[in-house]
Every structure is written in structure tokens, then in C-alpha cells.
C-alpha atoms as a PDB file:
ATOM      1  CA  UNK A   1     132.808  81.835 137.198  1.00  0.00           C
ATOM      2  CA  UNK A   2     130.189  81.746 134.857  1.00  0.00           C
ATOM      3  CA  UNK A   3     126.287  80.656 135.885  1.00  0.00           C
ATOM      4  CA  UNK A   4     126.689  77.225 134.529  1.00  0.00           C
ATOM      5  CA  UNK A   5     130.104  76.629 136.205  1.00  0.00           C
ATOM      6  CA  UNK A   6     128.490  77.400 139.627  1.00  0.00           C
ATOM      7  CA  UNK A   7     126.485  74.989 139.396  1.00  0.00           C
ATOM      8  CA  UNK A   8     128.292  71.996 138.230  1.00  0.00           C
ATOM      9  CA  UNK A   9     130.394  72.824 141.298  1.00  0.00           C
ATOM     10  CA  UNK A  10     127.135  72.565 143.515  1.00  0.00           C
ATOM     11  CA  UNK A  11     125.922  69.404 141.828  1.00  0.00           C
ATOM     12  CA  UNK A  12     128.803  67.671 141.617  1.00  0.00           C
ATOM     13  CA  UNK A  13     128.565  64.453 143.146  1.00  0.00           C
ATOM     14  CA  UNK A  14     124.762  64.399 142.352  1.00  0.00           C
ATOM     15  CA  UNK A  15     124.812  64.455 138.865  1.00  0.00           C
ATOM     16  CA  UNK A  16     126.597  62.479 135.879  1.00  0.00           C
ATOM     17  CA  UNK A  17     128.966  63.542 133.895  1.00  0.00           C
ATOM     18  CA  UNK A  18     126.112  63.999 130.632  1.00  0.00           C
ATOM     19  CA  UNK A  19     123.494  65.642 133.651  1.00  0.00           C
ATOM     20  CA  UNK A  20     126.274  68.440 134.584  1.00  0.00           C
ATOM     21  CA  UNK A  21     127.219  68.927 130.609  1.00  0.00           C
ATOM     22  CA  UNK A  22     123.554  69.722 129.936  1.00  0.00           C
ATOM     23  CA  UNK A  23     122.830  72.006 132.673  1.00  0.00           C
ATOM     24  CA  UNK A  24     121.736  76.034 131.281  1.00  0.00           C
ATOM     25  CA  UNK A  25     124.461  78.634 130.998  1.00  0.00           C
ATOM     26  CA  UNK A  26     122.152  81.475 131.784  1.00  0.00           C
ATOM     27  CA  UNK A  27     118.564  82.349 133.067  1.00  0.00           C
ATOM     28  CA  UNK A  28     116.021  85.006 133.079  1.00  0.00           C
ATOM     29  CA  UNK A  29     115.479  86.850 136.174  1.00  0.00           C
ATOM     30  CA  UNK A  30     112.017  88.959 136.912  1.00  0.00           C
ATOM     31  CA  UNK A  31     111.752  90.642 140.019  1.00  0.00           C
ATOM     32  CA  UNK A  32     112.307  88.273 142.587  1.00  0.00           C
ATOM     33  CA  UNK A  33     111.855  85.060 140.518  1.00  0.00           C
ATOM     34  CA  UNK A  34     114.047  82.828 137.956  1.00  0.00           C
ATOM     35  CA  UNK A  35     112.764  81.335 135.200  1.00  0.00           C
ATOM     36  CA  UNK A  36     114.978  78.317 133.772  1.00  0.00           C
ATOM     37  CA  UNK A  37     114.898  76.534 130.615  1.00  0.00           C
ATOM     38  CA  UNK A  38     116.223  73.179 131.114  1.00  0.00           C
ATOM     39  CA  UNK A  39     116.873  70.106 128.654  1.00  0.00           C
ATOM     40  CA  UNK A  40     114.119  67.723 128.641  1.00  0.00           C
ATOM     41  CA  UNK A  41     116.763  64.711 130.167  1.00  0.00           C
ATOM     42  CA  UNK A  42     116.852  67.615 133.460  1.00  0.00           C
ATOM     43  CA  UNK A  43     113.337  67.407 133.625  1.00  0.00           C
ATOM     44  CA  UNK A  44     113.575  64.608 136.547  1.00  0.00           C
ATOM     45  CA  UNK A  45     116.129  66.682 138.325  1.00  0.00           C
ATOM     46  CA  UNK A  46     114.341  70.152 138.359  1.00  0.00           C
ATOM     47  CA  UNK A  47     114.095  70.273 141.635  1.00  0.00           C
ATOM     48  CA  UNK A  48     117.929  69.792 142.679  1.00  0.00           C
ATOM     49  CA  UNK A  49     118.673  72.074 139.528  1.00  0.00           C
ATOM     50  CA  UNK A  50     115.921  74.678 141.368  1.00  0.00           C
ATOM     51  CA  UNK A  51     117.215  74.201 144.808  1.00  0.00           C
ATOM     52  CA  UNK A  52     120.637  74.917 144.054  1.00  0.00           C
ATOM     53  CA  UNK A  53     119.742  78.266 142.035  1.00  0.00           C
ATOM     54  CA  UNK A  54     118.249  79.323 145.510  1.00  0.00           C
ATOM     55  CA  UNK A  55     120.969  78.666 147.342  1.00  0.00           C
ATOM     56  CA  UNK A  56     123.315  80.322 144.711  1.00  0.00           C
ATOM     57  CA  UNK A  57     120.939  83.171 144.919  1.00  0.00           C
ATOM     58  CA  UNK A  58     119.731  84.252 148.209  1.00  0.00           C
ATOM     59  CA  UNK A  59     117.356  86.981 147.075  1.00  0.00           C
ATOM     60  CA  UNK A  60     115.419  84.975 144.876  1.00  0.00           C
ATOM     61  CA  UNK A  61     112.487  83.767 145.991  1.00  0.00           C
ATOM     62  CA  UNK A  62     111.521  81.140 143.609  1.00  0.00           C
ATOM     63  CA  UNK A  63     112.506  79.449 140.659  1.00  0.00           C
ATOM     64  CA  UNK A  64     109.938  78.641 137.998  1.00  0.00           C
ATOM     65  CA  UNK A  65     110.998  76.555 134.221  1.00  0.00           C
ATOM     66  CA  UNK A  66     109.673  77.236 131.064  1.00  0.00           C
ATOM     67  CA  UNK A  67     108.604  74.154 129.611  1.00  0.00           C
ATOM     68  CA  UNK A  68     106.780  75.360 126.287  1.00  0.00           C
ATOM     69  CA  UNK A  69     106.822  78.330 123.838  1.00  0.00           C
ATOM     70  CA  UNK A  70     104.993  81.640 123.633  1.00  0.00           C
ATOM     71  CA  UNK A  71     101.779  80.789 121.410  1.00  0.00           C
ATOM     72  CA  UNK A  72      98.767  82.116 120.173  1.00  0.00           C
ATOM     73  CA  UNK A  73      97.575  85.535 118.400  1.00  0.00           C
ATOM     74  CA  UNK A  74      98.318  86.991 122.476  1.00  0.00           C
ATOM     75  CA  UNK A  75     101.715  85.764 122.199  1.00  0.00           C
ATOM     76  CA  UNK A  76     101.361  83.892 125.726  1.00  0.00           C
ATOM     77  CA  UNK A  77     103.668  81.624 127.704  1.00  0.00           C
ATOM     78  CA  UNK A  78     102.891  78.166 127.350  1.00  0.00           C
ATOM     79  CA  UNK A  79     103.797  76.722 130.271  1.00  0.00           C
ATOM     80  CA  UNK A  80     105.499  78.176 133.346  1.00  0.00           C
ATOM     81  CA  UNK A  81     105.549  75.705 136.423  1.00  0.00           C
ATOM     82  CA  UNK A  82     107.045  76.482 139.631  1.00  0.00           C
ATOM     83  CA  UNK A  83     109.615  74.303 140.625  1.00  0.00           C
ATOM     84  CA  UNK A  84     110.657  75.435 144.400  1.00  0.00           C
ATOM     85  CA  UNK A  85     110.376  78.258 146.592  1.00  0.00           C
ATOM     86  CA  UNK A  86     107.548  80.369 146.844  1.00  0.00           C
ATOM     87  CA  UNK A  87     104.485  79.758 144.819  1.00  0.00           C
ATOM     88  CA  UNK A  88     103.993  83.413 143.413  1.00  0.00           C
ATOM     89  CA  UNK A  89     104.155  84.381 140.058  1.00  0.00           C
ATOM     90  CA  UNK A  90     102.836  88.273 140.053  1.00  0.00           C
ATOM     91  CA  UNK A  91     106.666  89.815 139.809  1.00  0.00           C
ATOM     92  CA  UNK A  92     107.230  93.995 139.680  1.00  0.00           C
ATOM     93  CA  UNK A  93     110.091  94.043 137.513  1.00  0.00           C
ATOM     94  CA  UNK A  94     111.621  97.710 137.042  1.00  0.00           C
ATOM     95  CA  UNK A  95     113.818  98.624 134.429  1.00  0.00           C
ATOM     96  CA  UNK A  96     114.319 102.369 133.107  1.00  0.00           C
ATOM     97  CA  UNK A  97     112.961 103.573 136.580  1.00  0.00           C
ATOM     98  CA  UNK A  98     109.447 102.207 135.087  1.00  0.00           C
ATOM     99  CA  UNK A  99     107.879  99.026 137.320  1.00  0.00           C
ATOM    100  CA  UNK A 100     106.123  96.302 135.192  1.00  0.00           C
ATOM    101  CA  UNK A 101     103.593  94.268 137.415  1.00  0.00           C
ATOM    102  CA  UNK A 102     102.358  90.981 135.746  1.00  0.00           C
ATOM    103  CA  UNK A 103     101.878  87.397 135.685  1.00  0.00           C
ATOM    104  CA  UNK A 104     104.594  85.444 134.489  1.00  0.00           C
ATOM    105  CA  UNK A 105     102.612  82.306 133.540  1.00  0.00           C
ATOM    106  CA  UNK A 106     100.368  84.873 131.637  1.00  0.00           C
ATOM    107  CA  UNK A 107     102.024  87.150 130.185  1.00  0.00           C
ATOM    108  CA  UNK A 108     105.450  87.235 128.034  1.00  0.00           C
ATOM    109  CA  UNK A 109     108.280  89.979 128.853  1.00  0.00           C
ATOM    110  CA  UNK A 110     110.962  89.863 126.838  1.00  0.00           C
ATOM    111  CA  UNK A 111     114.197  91.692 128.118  1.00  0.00           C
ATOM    112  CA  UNK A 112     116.033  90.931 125.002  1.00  0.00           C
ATOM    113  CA  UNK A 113     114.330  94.262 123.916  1.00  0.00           C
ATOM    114  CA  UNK A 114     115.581  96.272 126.893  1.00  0.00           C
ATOM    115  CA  UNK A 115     117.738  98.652 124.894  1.00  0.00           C
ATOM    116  CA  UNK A 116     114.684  99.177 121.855  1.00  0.00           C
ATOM    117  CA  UNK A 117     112.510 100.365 124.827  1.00  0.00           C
ATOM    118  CA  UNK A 118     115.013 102.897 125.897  1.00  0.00           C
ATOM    119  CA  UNK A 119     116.492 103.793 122.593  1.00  0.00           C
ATOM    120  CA  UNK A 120     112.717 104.504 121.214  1.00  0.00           C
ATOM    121  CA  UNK A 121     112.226 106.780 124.292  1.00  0.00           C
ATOM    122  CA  UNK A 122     115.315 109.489 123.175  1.00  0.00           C
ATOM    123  CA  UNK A 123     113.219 109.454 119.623  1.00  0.00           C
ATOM    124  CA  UNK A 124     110.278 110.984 121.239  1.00  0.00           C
ATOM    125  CA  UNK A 125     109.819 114.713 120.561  1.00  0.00           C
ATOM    126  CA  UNK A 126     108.518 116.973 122.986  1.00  0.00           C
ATOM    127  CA  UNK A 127     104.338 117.490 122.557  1.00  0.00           C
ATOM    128  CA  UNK A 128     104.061 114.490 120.369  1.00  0.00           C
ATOM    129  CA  UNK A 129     100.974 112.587 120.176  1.00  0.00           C
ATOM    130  CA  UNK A 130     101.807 108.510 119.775  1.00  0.00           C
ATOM    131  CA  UNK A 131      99.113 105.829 119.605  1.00  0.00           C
ATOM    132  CA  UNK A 132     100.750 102.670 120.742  1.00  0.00           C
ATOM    133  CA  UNK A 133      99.392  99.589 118.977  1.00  0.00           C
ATOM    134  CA  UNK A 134      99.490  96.286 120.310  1.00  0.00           C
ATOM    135  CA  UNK A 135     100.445  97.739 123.551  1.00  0.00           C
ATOM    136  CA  UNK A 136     100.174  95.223 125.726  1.00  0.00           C
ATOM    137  CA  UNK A 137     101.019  95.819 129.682  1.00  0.00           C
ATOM    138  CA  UNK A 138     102.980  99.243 128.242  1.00  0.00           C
ATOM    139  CA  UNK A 139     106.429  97.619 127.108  1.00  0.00           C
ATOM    140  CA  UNK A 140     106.664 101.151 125.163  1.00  0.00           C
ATOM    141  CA  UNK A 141     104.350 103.204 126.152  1.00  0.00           C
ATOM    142  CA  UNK A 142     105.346 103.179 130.107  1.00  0.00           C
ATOM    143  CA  UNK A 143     108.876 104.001 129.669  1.00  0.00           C
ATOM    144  CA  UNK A 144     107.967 106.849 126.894  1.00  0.00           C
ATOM    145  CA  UNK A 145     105.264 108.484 129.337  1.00  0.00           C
ATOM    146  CA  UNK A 146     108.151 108.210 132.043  1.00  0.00           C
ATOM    147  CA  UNK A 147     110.830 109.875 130.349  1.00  0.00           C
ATOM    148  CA  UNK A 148     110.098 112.185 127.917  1.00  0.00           C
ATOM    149  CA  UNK A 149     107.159 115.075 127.695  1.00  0.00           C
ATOM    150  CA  UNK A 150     104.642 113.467 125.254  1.00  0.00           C
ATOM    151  CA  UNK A 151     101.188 115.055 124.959  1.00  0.00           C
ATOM    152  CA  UNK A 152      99.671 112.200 124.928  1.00  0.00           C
ATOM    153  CA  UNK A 153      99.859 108.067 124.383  1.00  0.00           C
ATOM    154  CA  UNK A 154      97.047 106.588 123.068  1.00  0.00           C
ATOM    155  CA  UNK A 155      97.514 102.584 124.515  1.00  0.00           C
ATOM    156  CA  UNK A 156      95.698  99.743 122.772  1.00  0.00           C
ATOM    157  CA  UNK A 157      95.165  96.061 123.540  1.00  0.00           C
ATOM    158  CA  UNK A 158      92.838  93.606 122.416  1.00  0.00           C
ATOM    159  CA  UNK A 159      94.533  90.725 125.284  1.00  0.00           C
ATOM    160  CA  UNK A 160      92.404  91.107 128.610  1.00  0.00           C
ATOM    161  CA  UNK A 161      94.900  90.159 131.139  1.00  0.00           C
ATOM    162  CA  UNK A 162      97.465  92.016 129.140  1.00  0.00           C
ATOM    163  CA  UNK A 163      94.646  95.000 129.022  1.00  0.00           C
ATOM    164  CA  UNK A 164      94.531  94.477 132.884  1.00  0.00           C
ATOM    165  CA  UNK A 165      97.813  94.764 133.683  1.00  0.00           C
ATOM    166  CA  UNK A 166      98.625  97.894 131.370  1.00  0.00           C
ATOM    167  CA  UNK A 167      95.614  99.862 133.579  1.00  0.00           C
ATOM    168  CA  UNK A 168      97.230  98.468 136.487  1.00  0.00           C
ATOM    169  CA  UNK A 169     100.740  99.629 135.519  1.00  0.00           C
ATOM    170  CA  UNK A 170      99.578 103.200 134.336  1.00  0.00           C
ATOM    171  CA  UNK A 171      98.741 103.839 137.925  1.00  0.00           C
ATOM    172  CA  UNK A 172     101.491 102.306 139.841  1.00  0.00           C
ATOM    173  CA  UNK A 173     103.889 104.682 137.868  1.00  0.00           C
ATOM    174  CA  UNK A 174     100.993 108.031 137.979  1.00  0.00           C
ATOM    175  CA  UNK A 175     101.352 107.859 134.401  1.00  0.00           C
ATOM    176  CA  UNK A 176      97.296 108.610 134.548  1.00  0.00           C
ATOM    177  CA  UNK A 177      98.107 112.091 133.115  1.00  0.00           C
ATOM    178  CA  UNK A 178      99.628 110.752 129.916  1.00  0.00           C
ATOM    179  CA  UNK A 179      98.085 107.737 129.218  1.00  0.00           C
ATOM    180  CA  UNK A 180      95.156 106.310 127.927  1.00  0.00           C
ATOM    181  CA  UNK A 181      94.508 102.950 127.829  1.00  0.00           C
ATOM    182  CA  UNK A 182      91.903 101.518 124.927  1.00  0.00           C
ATOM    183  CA  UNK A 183      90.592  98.179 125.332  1.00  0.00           C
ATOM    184  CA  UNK A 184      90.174  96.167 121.680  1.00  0.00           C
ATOM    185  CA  UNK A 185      90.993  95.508 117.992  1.00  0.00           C
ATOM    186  CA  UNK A 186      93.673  97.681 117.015  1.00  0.00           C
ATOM    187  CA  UNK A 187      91.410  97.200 113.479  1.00  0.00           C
ATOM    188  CA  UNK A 188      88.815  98.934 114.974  1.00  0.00           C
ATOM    189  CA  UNK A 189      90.592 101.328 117.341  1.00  0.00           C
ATOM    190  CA  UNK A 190      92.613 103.252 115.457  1.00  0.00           C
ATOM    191  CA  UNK A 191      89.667 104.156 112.742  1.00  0.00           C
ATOM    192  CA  UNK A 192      87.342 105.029 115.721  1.00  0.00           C
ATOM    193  CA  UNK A 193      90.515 107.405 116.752  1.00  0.00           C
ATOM    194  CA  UNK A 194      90.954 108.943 113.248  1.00  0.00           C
ATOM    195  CA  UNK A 195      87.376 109.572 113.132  1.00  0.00           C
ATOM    196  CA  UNK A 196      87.100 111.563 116.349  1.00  0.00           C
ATOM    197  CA  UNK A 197      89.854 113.593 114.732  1.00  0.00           C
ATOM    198  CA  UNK A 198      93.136 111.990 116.319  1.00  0.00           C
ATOM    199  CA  UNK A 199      96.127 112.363 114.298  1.00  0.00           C
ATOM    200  CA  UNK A 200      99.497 110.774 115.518  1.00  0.00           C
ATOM    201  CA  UNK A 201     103.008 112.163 115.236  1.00  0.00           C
ATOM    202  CA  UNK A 202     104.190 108.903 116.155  1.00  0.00           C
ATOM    203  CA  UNK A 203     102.508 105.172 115.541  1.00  0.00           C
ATOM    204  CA  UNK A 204     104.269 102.494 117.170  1.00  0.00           C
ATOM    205  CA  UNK A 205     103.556  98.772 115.503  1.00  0.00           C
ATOM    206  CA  UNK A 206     105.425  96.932 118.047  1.00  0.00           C
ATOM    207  CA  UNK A 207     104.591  92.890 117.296  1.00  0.00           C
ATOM    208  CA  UNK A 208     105.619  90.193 114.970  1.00  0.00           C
ATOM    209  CA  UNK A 209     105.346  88.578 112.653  1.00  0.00           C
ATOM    210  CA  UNK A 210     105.055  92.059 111.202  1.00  0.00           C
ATOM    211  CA  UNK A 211     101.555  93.790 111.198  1.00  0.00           C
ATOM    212  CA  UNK A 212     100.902  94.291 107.882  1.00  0.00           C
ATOM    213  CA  UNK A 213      97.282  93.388 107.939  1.00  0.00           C
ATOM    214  CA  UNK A 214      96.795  96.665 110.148  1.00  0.00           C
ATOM    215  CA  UNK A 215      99.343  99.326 107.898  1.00  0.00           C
ATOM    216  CA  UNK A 216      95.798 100.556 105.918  1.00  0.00           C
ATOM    217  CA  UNK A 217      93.933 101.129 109.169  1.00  0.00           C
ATOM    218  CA  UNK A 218      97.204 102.628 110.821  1.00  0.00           C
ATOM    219  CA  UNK A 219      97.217 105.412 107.569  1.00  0.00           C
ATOM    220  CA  UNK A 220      94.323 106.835 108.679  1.00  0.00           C
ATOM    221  CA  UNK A 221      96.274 108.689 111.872  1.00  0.00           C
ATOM    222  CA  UNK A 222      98.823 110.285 109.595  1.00  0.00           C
ATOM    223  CA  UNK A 223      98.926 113.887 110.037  1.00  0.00           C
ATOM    224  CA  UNK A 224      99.106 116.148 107.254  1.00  0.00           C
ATOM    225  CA  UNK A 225     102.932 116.823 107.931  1.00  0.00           C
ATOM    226  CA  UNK A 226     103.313 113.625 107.807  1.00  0.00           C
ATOM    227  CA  UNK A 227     104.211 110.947 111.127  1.00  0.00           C
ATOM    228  CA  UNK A 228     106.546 108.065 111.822  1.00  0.00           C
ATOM    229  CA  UNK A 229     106.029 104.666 112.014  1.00  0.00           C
ATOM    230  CA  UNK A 230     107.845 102.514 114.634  1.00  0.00           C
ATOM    231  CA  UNK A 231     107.487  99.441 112.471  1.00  0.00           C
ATOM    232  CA  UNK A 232     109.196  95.510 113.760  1.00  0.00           C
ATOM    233  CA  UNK A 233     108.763  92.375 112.003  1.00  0.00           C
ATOM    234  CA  UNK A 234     111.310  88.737 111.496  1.00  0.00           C
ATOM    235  CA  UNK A 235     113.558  88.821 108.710  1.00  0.00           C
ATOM    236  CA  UNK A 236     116.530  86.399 107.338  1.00  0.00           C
ATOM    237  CA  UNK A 237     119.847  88.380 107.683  1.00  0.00           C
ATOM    238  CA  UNK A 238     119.953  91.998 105.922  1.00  0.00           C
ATOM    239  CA  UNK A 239     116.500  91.748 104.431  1.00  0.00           C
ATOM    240  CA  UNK A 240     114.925  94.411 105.922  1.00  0.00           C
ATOM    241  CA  UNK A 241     114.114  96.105 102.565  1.00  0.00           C
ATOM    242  CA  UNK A 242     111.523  93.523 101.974  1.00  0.00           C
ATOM    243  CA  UNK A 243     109.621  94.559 105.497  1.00  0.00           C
ATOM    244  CA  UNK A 244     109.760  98.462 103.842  1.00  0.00           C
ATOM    245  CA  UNK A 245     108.398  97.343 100.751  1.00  0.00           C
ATOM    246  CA  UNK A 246     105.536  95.780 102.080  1.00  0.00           C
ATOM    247  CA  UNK A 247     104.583  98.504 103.827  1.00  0.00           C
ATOM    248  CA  UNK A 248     105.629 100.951 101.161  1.00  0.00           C
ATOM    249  CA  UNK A 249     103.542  98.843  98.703  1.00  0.00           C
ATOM    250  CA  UNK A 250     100.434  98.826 100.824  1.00  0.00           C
ATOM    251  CA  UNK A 251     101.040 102.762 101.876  1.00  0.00           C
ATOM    252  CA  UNK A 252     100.600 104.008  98.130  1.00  0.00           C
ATOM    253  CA  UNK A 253      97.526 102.030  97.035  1.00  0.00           C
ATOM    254  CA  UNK A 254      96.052 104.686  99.604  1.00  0.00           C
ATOM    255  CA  UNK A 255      97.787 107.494  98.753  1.00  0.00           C
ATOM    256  CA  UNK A 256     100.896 107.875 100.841  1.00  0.00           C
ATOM    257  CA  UNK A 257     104.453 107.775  99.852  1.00  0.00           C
ATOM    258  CA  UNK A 258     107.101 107.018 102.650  1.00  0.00           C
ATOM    259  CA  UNK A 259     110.299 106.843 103.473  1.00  0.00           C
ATOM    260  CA  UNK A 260     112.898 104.743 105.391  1.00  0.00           C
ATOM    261  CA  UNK A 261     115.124 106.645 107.600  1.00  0.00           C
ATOM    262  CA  UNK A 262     116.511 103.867 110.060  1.00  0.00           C
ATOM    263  CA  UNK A 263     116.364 100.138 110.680  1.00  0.00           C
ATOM    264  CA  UNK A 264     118.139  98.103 113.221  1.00  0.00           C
ATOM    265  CA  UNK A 265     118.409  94.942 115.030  1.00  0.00           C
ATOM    266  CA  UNK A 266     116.798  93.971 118.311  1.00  0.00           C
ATOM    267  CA  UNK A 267     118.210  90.445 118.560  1.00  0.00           C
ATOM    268  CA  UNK A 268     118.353  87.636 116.824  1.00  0.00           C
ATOM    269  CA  UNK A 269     115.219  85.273 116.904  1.00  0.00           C
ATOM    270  CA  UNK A 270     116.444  82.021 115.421  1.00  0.00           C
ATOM    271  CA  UNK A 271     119.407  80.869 112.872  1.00  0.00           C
ATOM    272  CA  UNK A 272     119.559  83.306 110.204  1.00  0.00           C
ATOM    273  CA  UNK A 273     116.614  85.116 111.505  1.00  0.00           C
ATOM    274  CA  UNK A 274     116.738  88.566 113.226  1.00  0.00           C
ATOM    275  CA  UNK A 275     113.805  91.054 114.886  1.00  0.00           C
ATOM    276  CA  UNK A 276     114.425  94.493 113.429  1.00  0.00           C
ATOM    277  CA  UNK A 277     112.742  97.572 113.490  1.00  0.00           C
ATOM    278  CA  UNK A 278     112.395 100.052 110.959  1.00  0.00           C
ATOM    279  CA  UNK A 279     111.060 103.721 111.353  1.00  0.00           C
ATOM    280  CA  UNK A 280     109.181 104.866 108.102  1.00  0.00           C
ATOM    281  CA  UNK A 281     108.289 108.588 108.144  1.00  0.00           C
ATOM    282  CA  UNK A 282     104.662 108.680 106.175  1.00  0.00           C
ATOM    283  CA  UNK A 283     103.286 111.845 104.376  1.00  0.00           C
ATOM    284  CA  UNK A 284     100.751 112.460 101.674  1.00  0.00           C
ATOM    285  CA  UNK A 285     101.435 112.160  98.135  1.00  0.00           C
END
């Protein structure tokens, strides 16, 4: 029996007929906490709806609903109220034997990208050197640092709490060794990086709507051999080659040709719209 069946059986009697057809089929679960979306006609019945998750669900501790939408340049959660149980949001989720600690009113975690963080991890070459853009808490660079034998991972986030939290979760999984964490403008970052001689076998661009405003800066860590680009963005269905040409386009009015080697899907983001990733190896011309 599905999530949504369950609980029609455990409201029935308490709801109408319309209230049980517009209860959610699924939620998210973080640690020890749900997080519902409900229809706005639930609204006045959140707390029955939240009660009865609990009781479906005796580990969980509490049940927060997420009324709004991730906004902002920091890609934040709107608004995330609790609704019953313990008023708590800092969760330790742990996926890939890596624990996330955060604040679920502050920070977004998406685990619709679960299998991009482990896929990207099996790409990883031994002795590589990666600088992780738009890192955030670590969504990549954790579970790289964990499972593979990087030389180094070169984390940076402009986002204090997000800054925060990545510091936090570099030492709660002794990742110390392998990461370093930069506080500020990618913009500015990676330059000051190339300048003290950093070059990067790997550059992960991990945020949409895709980065191009930070592809020329990015260049500037190429290593004469030539490195890979983890690069995501939004596109309407099968349209990734416009994503490559944009960065293709920008890449050789600064002297670099590159080439596509892979694209996929990470999920789909709205009707006809999908989050894919491409990875662009970049070399000299």
C-alpha cells in the first residue's frame, strides 16, 4: 500500500471525500524529519495530515511542510514550518556512507540527484586535483573525498550558512586531509587559484540555471593536457547541444577548443524541462 493509501485509511472518517483525494503520494525524508508538500485546501488540516505521518512512522521525529519554493542567487528554501513533533530542524542525513549536517529551513538538499553524486564519484581518477565550484555544504565534493583517492578538492562557496555547514561537514567525515574549503565569489576564487599556480584535472560547475557567466574565469584552471568540466544546466527535452555550444562558443574566444564526451539526465525539473549534465574535456588550441 502505497504512502497516500495509508493515509486515507488513517483519515478516513476525518476527512471528505475531495480532502482524502488531495492528500500527497510521497514525501521527502532527511534524517529523522519529513518534509510534506501539501495542497493549499490541506493547509487547515496540516496538523491531522502531520500527526498521522508520525504515527505511520514511528522513527520520525517531526514533520515539517514546504510551503514556498527555493529562491534567490543561494538557491534557499522559502519556507519550511514545522507542523508537529519536535521543533528541530538541524538533520544528519547520510547517504554514500558520507553524513550531511544542515538546516533544513536554510539550506536546500535535493536527493533527486542521489545517483549524479555517486555516479560523478567512479569518474574521479586517482591523484586528480578538482576545484568544486558552487560547492555548497559538499553535495560533490564530500562523497568524492570519501570514496576515491583525489589529491586534492578545492571547495568554494560564496553562501555563509552554506559555507558553514561545508567546514562543519569536512570535519564530521575527517575529510580535513582532502579538502579545502574557500569562502567567496567563485569569480574571484578561481583566478586567485590560477594565479597561485593551481591547475585542475577536474572543474565541477554544479548549479543552474547553467553558469555560463563563470566558463571564462573557470578556463583559467585548465591544465596544459587539458581537464574536464562537470558542466549542469535546464534544458527542454534533447537540447543539450545548445548548453555545449554555449560553452564551446565562450571557450574559443579565449583560446580553447573542447569537446563533449557525455551528457545525461538528472531528473526532470518541470514539463518538458530536464537537469542534465554534460562533461566537456577542455585543452588548448
Amino acid at each position: 500500500m502505497g504512502f497516500k493509501d495509508k493515509l486515507k485509511e488513517h483519515l478516513k472518517g476525518k476527512f471528505s471525500e475531495e480532502q482524502l483525494s488531495l492528500l500527497p503520494r510521497g514525501f521527502q525524508t532527511l534524517g529523522k524529519i519529513i518534509i510534506l508538500k501539501l495542497n493549499p485546501k490541506l493547509y487547515e488540516k496540516k496538523k491531522e495530515i502531520g500527526g498521522a505521518c508520525l504515527e505511520l512512522f514511528p522513527k520520525i521525529k517531526s514533520i515539517y511542510l514546504n510551503r514556498g519554493r527555493i529562491i534567490g542567487s543561494f538557491r534557499e528554501p522559502e519556507k519550511i514550518e514545522l507542523i508537529v513533533g519536535e521543533n528541530n530542524p538541524i538533520v544528519e542525513h547520510k547517504e554514500h556512507d558520507v553524513i550531511y549536517r544542515f538546516d533544513i529551513t536554510k539550506i536546500m538538499f535535493s536527493k533527486g540527484n542521489l545517483y549524479e553524486r555517486k555516479y560523478l564519484t567512479t569518474l574521479v581518477k586517482s591523484g586528480e586535483v578538482i576545484v568544486d565550484m558552487f560547492a555548497g555544504m559538499g553535495y560533490f565534493s564530500l562523497p568524492i573525498a570519501k570514496h576515491s583517492t583525489v589529491e586534492r578538492i578545492y571547495s568554494i562557496e560564496l553562501n555563509p550558512e552554506s559555507y558553514k555547514c561545508l567546514e562543519e561537514n569536512i570535519k564530521l567525515n575527517h575529510l580535513e586531509q582532502k579538502i579545502v574549503p574557500i569562502k567567496g565569489d567563485c569569480k574571484v576564487e578561481v583566478v586567485k587559484l590560477s594565479k597561485s599556480g593551481i591547475r585542475a584535472d577536474r572543474i565541477i560547475m554544479g548549479v543552474f540555471p547553467a553558469p555560463k557567466d563563470y566558463i571564462k574565469e573557470a578556463l583559467s584552471l585548465v591544465k596544459d593536457e587539458g581537464t574536464m568540466f562537470h558542466y549542469e544546466g535546464v534544458i527542454e527535452k534533447d537540447d543539450f547541444i545548445i548548453l555545449f555550444n554555449e560553452f564551446n562558443e565562450i571557450s574559443i574566444k579565449v583560446g580553447y577548443k573542447c569537446e563533449l564526451k557525455s551528457h545525461r539526465t538528472v531528473k526532470s525539473y518541470g514539463p518538458n524541462l530536464f537537469h542534465v549534465v554534460l562533461d566537456i574535456f577542455v585543452f588548448k588550441i
